[in-house]
C-alpha atoms as a PDB file:
ATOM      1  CA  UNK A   1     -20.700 -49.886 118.929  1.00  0.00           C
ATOM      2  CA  UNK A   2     -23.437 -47.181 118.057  1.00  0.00           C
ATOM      3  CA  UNK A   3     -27.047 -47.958 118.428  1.00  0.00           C
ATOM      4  CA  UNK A   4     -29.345 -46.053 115.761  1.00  0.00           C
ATOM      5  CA  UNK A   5     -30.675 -43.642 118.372  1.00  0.00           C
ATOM      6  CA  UNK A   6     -26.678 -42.726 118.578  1.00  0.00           C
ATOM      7  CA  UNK A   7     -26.215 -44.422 121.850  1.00  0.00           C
ATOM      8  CA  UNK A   8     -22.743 -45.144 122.740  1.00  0.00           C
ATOM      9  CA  UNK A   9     -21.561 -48.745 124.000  1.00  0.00           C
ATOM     10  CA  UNK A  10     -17.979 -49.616 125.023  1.00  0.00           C
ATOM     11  CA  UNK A  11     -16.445 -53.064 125.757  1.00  0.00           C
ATOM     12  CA  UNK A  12     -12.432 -52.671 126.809  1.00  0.00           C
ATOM     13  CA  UNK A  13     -10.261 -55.122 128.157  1.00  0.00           C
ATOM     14  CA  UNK A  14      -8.395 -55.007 131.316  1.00  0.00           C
ATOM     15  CA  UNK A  15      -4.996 -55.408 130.849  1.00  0.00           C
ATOM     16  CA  UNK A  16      -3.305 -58.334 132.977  1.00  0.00           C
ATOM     17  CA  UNK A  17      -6.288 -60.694 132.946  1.00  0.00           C
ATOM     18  CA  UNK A  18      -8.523 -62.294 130.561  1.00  0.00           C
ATOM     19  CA  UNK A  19     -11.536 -59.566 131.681  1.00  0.00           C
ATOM     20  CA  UNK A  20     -13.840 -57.404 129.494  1.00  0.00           C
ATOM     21  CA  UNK A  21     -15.343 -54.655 130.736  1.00  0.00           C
ATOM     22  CA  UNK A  22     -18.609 -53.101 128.967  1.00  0.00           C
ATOM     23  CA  UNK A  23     -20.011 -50.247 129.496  1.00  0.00           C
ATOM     24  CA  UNK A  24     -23.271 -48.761 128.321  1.00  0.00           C
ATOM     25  CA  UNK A  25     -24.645 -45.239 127.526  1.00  0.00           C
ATOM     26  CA  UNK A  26     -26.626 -45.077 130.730  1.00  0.00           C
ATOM     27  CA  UNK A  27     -23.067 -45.536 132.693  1.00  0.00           C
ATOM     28  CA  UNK A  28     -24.035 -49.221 133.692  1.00  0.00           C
ATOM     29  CA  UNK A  29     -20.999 -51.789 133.559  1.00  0.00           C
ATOM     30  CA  UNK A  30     -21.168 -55.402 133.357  1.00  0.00           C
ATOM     31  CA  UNK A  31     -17.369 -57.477 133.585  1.00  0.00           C
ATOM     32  CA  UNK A  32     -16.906 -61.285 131.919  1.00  0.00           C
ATOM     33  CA  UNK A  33     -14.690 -63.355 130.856  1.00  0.00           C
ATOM     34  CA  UNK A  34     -16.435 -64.894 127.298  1.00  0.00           C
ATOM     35  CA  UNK A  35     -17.146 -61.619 125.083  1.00  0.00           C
ATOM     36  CA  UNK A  36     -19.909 -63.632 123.368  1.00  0.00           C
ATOM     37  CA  UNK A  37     -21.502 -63.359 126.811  1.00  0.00           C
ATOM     38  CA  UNK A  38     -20.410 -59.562 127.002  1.00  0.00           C
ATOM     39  CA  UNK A  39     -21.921 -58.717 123.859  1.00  0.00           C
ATOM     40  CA  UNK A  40     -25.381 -60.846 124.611  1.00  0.00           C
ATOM     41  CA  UNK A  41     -25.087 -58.484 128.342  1.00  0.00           C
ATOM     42  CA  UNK A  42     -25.376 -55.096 125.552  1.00  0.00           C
ATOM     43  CA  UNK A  43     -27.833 -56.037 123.074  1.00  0.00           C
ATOM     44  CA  UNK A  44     -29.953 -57.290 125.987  1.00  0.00           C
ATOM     45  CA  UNK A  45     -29.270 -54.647 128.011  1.00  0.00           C
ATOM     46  CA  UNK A  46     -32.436 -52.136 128.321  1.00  0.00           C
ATOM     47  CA  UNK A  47     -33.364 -49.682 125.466  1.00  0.00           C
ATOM     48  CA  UNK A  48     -35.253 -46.176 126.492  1.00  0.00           C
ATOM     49  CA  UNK A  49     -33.497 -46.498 130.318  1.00  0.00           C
ATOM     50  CA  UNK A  50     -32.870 -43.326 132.120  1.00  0.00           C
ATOM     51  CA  UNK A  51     -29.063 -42.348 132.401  1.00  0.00           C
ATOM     52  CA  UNK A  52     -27.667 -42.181 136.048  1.00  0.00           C
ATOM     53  CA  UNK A  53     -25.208 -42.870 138.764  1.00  0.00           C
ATOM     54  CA  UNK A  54     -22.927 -46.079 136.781  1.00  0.00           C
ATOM     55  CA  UNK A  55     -23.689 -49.955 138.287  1.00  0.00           C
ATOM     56  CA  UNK A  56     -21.686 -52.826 137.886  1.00  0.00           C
ATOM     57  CA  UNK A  57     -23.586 -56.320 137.227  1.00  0.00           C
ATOM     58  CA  UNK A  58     -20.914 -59.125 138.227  1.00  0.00           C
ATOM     59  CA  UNK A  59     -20.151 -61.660 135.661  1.00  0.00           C
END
């Protein structure tokens, strides 16, 4: 998924389990189970946020 400023958001599945794994522009990664929660985590997820080291928010 593209945002209109041309970020770049990315939501894969880990193979072997029933885990998503979505990742945002900034590098920040979020992991759950229910991709309608997974897709609420990106469009809530922070707009104008600086890019840095990645982070990982537990489902």
């Amino acid at each position: 998924m593209s945002g209109p400023t041309g970020e770049v958001y990315r939501i894969d599945w880990l193979p072997g389990t029933d885990t998503l794994r979505g990742r945002c522009h900034c590098g920040r990664e979020h992991t759950a189970q229910d991709p309608a929660e997974m897709w609420e985590w990106m469009l809530a997820h922070p707009r104008g946020h600086m890019t840095g080291a990645p982070r990982e928010d537990s489902a």
